[in-house]
PDB file of N, CA and C in Angstrom:
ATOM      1  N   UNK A   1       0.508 -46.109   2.097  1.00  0.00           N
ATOM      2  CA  UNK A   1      -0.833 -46.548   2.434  1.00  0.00           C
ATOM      3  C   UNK A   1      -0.856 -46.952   3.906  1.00  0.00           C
ATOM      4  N   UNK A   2      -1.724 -46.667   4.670  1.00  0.00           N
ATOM      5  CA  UNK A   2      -2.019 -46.868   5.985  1.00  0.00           C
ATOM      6  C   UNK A   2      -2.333 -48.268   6.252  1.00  0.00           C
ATOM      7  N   UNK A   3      -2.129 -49.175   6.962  1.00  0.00           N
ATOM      8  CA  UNK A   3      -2.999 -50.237   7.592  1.00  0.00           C
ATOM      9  C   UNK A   3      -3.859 -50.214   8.147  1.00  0.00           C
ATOM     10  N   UNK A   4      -5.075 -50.496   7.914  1.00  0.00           N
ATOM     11  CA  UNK A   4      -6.213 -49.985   8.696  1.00  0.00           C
ATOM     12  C   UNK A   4      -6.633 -51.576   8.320  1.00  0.00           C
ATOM     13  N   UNK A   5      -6.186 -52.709   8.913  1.00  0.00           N
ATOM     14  CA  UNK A   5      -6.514 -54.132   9.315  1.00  0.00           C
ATOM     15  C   UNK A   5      -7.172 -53.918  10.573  1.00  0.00           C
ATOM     16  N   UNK A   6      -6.198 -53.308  11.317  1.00  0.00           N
ATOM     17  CA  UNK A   6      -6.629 -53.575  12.818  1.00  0.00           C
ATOM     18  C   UNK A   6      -6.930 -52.026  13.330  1.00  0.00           C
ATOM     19  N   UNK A   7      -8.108 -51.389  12.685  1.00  0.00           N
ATOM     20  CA  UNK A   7      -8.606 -49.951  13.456  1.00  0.00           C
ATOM     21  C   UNK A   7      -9.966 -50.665  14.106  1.00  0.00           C
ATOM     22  N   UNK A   8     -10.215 -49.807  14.382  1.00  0.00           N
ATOM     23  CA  UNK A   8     -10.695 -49.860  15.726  1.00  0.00           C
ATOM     24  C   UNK A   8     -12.265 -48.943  14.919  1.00  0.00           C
ATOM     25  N   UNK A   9     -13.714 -50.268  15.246  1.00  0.00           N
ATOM     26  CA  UNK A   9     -14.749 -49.599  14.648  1.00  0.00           C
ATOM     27  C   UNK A   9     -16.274 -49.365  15.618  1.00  0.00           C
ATOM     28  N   UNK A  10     -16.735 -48.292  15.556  1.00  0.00           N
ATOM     29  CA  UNK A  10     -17.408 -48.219  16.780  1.00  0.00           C
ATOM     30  C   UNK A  10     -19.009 -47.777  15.690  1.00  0.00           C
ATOM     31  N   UNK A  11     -19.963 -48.915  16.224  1.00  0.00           N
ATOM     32  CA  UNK A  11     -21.568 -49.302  16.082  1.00  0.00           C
ATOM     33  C   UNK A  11     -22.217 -48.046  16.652  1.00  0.00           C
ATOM     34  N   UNK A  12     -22.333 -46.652  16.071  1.00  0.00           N
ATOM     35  CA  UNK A  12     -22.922 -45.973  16.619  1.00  0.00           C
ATOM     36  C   UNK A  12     -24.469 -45.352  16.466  1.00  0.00           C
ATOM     37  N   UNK A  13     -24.928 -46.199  15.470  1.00  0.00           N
ATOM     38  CA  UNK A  13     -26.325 -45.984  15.189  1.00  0.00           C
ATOM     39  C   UNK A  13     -26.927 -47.283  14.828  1.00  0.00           C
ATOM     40  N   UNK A  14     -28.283 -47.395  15.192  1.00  0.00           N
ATOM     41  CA  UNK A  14     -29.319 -48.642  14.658  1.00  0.00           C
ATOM     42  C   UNK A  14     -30.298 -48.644  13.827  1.00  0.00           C
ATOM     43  N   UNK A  15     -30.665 -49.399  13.004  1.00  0.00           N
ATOM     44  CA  UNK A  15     -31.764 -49.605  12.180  1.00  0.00           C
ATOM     45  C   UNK A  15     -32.299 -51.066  12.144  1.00  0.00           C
ATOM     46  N   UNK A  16     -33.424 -50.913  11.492  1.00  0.00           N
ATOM     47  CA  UNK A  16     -34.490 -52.353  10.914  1.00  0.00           C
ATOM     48  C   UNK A  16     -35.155 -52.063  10.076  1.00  0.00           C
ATOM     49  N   UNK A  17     -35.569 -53.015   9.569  1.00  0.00           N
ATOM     50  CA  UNK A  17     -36.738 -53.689   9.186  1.00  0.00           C
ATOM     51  C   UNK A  17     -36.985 -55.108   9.442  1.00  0.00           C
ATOM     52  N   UNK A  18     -38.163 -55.589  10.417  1.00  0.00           N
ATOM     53  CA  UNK A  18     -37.882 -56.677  10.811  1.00  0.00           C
ATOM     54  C   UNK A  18     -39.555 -57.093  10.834  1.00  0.00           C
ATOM     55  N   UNK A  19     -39.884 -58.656  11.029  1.00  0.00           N
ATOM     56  CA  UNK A  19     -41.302 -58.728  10.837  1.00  0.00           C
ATOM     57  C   UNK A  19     -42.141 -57.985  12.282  1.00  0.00           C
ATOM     58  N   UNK A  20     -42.834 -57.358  12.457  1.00  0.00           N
ATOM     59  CA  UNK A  20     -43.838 -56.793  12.884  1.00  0.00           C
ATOM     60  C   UNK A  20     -43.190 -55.590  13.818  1.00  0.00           C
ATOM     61  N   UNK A  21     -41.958 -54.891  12.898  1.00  0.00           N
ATOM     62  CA  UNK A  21     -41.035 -53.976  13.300  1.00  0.00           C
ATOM     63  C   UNK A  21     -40.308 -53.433  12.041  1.00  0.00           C
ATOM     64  N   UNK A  22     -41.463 -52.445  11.927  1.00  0.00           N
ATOM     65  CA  UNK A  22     -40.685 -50.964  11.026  1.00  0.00           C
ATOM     66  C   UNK A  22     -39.419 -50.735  10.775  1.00  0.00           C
ATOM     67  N   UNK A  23     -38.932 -50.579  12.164  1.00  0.00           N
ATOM     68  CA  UNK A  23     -37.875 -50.015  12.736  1.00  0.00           C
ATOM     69  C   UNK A  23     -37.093 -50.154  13.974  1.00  0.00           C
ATOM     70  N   UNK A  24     -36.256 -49.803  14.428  1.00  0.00           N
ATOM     71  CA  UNK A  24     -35.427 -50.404  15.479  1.00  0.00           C
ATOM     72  C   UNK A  24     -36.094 -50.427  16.592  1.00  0.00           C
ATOM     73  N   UNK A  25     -37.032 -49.146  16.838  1.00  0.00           N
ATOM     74  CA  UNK A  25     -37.616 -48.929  18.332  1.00  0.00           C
ATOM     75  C   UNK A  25     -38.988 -49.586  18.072  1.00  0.00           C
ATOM     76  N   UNK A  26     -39.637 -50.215  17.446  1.00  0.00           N
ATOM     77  CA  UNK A  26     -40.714 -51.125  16.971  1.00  0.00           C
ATOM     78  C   UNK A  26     -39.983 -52.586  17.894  1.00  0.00           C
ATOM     79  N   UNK A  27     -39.001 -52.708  17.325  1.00  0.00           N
ATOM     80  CA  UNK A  27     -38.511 -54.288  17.365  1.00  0.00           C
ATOM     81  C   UNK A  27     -38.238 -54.128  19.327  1.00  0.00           C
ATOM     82  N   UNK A  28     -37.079 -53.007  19.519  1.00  0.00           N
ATOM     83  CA  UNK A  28     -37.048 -53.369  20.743  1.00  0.00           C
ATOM     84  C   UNK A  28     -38.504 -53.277  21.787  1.00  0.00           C
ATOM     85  N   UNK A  29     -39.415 -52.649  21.278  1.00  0.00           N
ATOM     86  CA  UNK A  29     -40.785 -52.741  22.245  1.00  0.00           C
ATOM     87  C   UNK A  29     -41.599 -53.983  22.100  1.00  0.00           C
ATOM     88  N   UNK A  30     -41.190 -54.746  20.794  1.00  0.00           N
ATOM     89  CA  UNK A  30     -41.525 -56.272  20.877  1.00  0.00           C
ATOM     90  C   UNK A  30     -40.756 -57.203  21.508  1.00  0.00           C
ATOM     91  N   UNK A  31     -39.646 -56.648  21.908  1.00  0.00           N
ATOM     92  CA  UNK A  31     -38.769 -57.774  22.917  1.00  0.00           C
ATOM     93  C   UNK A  31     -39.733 -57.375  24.256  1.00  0.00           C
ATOM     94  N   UNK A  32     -39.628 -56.139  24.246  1.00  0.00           N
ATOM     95  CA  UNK A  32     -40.190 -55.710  25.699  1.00  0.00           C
ATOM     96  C   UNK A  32     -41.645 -56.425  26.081  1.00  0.00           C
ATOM     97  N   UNK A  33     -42.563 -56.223  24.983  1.00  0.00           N
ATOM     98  CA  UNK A  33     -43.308 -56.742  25.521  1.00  0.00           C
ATOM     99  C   UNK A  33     -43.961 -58.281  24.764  1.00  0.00           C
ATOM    100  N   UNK A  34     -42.513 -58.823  24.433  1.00  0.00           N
ATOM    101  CA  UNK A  34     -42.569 -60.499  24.290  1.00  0.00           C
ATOM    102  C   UNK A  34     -43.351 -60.989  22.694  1.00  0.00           C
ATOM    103  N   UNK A  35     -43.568 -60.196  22.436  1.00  0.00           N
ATOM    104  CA  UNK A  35     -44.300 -60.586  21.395  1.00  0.00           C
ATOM    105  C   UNK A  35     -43.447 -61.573  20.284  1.00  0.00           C
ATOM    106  N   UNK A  36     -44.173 -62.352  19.691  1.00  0.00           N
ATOM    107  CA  UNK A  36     -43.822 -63.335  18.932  1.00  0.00           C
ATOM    108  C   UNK A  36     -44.398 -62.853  17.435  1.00  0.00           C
ATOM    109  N   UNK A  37     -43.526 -62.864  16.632  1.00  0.00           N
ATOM    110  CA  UNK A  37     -43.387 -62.780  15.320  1.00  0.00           C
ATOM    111  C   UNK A  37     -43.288 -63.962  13.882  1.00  0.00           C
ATOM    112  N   UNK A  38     -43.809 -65.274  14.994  1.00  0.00           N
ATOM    113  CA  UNK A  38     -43.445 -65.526  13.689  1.00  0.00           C
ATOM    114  C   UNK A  38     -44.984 -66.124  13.101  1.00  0.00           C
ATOM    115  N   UNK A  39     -45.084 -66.606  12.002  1.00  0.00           N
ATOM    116  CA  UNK A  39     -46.482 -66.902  11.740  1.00  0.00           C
ATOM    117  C   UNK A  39     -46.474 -67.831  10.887  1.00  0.00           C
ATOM    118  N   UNK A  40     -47.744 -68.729   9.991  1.00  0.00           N
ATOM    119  CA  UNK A  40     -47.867 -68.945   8.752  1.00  0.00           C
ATOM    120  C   UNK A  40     -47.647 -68.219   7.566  1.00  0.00           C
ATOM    121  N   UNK A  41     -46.863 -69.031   7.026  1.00  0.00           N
ATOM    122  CA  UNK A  41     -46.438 -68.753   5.717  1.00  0.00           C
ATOM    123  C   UNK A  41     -47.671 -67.370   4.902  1.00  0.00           C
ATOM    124  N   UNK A  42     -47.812 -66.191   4.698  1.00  0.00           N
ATOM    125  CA  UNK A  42     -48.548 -65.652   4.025  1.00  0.00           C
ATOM    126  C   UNK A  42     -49.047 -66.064   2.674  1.00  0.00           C
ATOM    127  N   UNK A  43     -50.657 -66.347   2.282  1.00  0.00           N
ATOM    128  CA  UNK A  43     -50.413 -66.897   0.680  1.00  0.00           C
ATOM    129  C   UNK A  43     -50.018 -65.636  -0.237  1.00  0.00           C
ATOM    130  N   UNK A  44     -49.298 -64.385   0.367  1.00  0.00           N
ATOM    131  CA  UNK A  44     -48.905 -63.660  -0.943  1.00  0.00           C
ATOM    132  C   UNK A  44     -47.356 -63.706  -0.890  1.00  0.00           C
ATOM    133  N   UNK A  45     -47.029 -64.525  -0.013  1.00  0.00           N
ATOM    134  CA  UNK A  45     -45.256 -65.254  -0.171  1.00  0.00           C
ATOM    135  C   UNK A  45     -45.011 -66.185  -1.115  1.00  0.00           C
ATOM    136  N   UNK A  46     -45.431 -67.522  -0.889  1.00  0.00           N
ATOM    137  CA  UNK A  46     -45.303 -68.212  -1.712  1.00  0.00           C
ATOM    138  C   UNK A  46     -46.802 -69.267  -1.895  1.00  0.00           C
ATOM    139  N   UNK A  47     -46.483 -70.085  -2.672  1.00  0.00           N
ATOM    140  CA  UNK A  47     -47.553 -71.095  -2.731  1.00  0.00           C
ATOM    141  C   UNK A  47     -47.457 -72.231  -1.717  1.00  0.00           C
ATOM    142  N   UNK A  48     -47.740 -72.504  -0.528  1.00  0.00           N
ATOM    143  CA  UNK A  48     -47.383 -73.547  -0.130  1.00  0.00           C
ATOM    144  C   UNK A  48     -47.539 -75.037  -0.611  1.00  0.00           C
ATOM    145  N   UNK A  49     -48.010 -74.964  -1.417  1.00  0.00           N
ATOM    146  CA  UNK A  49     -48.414 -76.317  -2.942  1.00  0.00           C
ATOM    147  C   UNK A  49     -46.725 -77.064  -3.072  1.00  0.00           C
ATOM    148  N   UNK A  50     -46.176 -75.656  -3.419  1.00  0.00           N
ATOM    149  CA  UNK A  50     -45.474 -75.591  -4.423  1.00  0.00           C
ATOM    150  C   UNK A  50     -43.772 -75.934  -3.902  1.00  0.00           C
ATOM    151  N   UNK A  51     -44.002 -75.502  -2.471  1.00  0.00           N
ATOM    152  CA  UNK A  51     -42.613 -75.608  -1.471  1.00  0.00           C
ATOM    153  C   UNK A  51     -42.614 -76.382  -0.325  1.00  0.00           C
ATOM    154  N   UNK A  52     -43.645 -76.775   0.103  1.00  0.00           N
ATOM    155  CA  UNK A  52     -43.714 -77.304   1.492  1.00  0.00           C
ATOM    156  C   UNK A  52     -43.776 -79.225   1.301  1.00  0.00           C
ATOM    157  N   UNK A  53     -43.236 -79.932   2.413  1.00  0.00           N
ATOM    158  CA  UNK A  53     -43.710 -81.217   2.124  1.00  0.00           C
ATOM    159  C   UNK A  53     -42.905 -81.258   3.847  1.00  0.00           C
ATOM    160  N   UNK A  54     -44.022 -82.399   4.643  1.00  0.00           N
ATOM    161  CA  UNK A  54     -43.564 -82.150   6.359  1.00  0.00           C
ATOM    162  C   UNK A  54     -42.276 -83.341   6.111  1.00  0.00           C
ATOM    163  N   UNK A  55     -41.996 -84.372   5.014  1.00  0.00           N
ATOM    164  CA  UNK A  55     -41.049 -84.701   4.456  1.00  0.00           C
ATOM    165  C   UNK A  55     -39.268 -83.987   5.036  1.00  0.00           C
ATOM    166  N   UNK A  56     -38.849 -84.104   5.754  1.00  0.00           N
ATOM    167  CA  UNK A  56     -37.208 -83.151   6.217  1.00  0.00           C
ATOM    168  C   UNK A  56     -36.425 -83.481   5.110  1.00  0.00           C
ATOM    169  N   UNK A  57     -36.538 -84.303   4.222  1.00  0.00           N
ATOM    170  CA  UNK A  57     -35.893 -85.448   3.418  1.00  0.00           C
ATOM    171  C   UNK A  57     -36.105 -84.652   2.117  1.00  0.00           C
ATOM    172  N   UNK A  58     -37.264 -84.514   1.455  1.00  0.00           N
ATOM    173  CA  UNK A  58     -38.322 -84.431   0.488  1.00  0.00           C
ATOM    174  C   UNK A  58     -37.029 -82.933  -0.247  1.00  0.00           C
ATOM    175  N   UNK A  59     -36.212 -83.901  -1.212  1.00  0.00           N
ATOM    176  CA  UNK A  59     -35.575 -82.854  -2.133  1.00  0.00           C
ATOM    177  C   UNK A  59     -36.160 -81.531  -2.374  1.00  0.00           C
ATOM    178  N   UNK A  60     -35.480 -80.089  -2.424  1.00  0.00           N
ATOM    179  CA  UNK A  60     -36.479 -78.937  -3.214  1.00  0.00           C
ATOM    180  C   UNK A  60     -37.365 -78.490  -2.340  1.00  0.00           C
ATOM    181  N   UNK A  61     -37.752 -78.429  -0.948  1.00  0.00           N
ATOM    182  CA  UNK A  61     -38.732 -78.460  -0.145  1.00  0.00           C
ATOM    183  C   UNK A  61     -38.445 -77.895   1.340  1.00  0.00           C
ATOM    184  N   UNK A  62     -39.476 -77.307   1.492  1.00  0.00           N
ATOM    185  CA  UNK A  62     -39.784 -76.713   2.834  1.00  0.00           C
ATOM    186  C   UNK A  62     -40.119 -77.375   4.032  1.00  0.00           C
ATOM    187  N   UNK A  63     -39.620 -78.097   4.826  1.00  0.00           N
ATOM    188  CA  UNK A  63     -40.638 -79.399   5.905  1.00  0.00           C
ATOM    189  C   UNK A  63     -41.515 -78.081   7.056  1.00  0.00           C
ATOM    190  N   UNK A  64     -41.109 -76.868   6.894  1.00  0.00           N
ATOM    191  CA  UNK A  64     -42.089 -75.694   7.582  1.00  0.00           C
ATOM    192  C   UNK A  64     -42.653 -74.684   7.141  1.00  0.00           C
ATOM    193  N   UNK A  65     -43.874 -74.358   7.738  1.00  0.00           N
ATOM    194  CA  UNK A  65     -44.490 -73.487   7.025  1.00  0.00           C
ATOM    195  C   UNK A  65     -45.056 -72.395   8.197  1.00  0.00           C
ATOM    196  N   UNK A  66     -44.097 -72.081   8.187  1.00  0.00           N
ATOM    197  CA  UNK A  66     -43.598 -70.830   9.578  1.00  0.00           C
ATOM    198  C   UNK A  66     -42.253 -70.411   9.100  1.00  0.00           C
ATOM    199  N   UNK A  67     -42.467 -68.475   9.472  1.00  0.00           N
ATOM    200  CA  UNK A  67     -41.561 -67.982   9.462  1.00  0.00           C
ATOM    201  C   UNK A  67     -41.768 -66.734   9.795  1.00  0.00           C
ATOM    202  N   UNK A  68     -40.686 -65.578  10.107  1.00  0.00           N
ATOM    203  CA  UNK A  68     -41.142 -64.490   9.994  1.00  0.00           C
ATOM    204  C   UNK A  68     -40.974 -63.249   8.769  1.00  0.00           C
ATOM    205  N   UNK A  69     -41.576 -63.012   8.316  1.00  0.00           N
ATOM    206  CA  UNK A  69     -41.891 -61.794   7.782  1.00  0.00           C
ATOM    207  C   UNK A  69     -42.387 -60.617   7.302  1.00  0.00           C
ATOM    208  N   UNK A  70     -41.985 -59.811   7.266  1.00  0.00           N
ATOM    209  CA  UNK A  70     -42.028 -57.999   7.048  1.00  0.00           C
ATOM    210  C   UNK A  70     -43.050 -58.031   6.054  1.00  0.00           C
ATOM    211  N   UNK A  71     -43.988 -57.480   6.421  1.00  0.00           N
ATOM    212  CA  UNK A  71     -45.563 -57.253   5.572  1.00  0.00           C
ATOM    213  C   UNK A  71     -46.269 -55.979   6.350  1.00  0.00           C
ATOM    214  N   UNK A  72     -46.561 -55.183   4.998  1.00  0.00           N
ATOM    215  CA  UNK A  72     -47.021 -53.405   4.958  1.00  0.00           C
ATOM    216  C   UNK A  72     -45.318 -52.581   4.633  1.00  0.00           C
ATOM    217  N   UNK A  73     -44.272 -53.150   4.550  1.00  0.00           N
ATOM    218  CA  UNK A  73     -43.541 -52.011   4.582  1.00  0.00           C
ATOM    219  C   UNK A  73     -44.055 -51.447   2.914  1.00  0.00           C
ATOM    220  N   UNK A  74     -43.403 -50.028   3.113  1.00  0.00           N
ATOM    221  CA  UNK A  74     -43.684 -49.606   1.845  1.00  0.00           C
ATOM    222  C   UNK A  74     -42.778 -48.260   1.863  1.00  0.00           C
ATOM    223  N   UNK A  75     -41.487 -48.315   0.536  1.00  0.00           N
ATOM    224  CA  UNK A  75     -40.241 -47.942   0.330  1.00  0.00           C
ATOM    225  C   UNK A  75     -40.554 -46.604   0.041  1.00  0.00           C
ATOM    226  N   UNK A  76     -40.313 -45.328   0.686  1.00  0.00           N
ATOM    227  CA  UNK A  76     -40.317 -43.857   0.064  1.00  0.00           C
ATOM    228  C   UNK A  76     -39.489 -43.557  -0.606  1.00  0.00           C
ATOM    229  N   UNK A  77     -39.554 -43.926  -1.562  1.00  0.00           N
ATOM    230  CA  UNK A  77     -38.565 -43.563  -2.622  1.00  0.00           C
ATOM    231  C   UNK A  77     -38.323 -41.898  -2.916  1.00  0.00           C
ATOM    232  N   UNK A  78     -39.459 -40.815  -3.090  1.00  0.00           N
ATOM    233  CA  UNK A  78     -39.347 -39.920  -2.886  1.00  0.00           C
ATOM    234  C   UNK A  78     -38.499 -39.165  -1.777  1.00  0.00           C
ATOM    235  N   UNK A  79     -38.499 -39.985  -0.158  1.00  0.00           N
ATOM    236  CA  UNK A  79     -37.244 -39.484   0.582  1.00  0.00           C
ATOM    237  C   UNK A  79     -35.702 -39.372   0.223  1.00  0.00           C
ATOM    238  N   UNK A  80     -35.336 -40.609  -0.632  1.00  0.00           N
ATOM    239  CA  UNK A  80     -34.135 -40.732  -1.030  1.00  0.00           C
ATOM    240  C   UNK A  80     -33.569 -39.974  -2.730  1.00  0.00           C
ATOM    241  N   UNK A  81     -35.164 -39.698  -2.948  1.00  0.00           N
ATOM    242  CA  UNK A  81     -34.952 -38.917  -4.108  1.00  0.00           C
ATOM    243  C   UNK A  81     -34.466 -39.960  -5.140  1.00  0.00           C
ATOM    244  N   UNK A  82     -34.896 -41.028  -5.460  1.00  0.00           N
ATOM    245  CA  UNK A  82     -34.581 -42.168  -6.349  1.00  0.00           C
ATOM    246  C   UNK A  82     -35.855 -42.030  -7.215  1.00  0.00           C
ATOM    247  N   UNK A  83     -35.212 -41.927  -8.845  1.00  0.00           N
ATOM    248  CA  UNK A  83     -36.307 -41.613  -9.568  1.00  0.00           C
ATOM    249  C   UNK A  83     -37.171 -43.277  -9.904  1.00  0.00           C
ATOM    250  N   UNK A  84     -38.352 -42.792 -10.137  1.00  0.00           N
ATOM    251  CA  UNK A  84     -39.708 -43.728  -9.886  1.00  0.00           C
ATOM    252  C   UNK A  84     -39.399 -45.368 -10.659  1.00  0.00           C
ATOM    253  N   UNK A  85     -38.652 -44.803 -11.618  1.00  0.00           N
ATOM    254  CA  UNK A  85     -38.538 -46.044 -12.430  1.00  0.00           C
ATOM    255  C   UNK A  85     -37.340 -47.160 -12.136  1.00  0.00           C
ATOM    256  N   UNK A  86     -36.143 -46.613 -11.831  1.00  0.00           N
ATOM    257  CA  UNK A  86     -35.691 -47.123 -10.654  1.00  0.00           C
ATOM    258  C   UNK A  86     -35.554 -47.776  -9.156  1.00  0.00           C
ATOM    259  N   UNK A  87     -36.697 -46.838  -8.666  1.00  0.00           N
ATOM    260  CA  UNK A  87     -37.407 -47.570  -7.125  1.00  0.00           C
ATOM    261  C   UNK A  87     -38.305 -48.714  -7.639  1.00  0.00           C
ATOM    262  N   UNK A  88     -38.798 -48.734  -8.463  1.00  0.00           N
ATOM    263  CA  UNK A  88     -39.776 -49.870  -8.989  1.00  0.00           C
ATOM    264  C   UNK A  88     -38.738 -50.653  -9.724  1.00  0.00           C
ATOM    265  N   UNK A  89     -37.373 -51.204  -9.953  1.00  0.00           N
ATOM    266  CA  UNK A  89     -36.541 -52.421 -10.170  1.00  0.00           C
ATOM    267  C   UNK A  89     -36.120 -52.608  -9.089  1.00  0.00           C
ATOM    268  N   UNK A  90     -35.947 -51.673  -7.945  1.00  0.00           N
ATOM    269  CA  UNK A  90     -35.471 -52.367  -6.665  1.00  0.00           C
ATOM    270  C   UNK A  90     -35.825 -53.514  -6.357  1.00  0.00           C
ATOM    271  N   UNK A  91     -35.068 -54.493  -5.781  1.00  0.00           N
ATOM    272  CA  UNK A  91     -35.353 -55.352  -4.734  1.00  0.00           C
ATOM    273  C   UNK A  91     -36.014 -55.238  -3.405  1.00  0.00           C
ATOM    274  N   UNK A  92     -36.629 -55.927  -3.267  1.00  0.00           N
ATOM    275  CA  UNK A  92     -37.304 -55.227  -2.085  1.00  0.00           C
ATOM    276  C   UNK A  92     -36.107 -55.398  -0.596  1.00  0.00           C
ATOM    277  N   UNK A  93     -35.598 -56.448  -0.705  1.00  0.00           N
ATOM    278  CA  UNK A  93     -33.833 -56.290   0.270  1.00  0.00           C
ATOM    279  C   UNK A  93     -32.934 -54.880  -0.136  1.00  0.00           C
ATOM    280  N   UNK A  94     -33.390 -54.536  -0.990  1.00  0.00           N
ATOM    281  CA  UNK A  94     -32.145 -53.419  -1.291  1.00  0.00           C
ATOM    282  C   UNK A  94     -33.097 -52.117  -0.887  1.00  0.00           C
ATOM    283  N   UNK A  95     -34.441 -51.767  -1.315  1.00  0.00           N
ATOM    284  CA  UNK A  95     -35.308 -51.211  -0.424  1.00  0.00           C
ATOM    285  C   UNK A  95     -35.003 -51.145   1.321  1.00  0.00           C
ATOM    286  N   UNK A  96     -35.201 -52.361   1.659  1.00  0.00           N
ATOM    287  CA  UNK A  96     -34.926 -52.390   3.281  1.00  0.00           C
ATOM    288  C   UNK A  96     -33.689 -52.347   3.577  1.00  0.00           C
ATOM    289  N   UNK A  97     -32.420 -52.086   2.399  1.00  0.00           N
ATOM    290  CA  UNK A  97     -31.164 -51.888   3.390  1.00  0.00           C
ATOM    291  C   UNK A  97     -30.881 -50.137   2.667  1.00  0.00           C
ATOM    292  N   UNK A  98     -31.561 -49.437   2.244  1.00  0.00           N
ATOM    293  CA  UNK A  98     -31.666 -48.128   2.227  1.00  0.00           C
ATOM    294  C   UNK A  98     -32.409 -47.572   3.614  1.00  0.00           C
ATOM    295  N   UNK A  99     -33.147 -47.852   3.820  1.00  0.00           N
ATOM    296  CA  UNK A  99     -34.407 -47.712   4.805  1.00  0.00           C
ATOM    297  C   UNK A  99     -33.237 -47.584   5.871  1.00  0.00           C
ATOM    298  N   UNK A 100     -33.227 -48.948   6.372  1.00  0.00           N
ATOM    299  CA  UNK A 100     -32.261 -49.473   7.637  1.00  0.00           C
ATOM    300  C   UNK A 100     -31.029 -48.797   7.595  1.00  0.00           C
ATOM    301  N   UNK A 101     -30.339 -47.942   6.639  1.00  0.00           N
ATOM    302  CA  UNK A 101     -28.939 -47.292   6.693  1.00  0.00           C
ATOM    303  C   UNK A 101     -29.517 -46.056   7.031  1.00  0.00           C
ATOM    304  N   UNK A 102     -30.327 -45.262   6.598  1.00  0.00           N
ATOM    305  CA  UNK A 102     -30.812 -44.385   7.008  1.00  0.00           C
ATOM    306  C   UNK A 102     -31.178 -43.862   8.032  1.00  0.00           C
ATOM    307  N   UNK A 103     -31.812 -45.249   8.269  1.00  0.00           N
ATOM    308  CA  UNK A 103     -32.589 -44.723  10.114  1.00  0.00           C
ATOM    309  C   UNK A 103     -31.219 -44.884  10.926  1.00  0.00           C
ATOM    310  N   UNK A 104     -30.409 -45.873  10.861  1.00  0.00           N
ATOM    311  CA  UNK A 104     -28.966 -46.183  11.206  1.00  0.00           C
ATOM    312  C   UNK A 104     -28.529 -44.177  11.469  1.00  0.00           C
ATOM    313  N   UNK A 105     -28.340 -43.868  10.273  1.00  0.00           N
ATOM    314  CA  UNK A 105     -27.388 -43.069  10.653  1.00  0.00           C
ATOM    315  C   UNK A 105     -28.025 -41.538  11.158  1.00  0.00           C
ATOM    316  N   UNK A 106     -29.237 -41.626  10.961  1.00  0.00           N
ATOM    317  CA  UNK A 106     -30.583 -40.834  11.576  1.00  0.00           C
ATOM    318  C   UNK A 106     -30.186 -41.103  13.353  1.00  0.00           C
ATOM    319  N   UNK A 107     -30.396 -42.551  13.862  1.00  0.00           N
ATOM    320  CA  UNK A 107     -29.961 -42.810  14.863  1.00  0.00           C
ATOM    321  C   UNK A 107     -28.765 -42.350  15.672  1.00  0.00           C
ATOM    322  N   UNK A 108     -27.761 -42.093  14.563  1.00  0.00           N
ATOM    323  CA  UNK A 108     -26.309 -41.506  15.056  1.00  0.00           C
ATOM    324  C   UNK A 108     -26.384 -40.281  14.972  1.00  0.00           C
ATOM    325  N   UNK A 109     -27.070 -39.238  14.325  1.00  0.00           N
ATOM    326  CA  UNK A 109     -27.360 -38.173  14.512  1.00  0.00           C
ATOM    327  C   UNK A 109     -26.631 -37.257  13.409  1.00  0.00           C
ATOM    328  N   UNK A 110     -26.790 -38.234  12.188  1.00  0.00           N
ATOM    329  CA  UNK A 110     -26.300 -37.016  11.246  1.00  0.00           C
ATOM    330  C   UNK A 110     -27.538 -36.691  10.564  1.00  0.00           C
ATOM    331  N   UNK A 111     -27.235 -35.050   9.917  1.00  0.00           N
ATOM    332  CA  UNK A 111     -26.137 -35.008   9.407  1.00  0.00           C
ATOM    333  C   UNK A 111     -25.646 -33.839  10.812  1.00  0.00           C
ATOM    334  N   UNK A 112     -26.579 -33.720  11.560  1.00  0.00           N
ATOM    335  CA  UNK A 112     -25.746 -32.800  12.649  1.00  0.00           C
ATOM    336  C   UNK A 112     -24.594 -33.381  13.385  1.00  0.00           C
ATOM    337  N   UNK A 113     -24.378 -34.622  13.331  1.00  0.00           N
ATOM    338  CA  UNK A 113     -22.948 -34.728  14.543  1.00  0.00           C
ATOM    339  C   UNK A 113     -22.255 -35.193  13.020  1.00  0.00           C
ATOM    340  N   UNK A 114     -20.850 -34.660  13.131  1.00  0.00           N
ATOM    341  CA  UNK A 114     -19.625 -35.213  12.485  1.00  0.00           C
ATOM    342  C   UNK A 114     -19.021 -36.918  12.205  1.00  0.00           C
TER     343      UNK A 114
END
C-alpha cells in the first residue's frame, strides 16, 4: 500500500452556492462590486417567535436576526439524472453540494481535460 499522507493536492476547480450567488462567478462579482448579503431573517426560514430573544444569555435562542441566505435556488435534478422521488428526500445541503461539485469540476474542465 502506498502512503499517500503526505501527497501533494492541487484546488483546481470552483463552485457555490452562496446567498445572493448561484455560483462561483455570481459571488466573485459581489465581492467586486461590494455588495452585502446579509439580511433579515426570511419569514419562510424560521419563525422568529420561536428562536430569537436580543437576550445573548436566553437558553435555546437566537440574540440575531440576521444572516445570510440562499433563496430561489432550485435543484435540477433532471441534470444529474436523479430519479424524482429521490431528489424530493434530498436535503436541500446535499442538493447544493451536488450543484457546487459539479460546477467545481465543470470549472476544471472535465470531462474534456484528464
Amino acid at each position: 500500500m502506498n502512503d499517500t499522507a503526505h501527497r501533494a493536492v492541487a484546488i483546481v476547480g470552483v463552485g457555490a452556492v452562496l446567498p445572493d450567488a448561484p455560483n462561483a462567478p455570481a459571488f466573485w462579482n459581489n465581492i467586486k462590486n461590494k455588495r452585502y448579503s446579509i439580511y433579515d431573517v426570511p419569514s419562510d426560514r424560521w419563525r422568529l417567535d420561536d428562536y430569537y430573544d436580543p437576550d445573548p444569555a436566553a437558553p435555546d435562542k437566537s440574540y440575531s436576526k440576521i444572516g445570510g441566505w440562499v433563496q430561489g435556488f432550485e435543484f435540477d435534478w433532471k441534470r444529474f439524472r436523479i430519479p424524482p422521488r429521490v431528489a424530493a428526500a434530498m436535503d436541500q445541503s446535499q442538493q447544493w453540494a451536488v450543484t457546487i461539485a459539479a460546477e467545481a469540476l465543470a470549472d476544471y474542465g472535465y470531462p474534456d481535460r484528464p
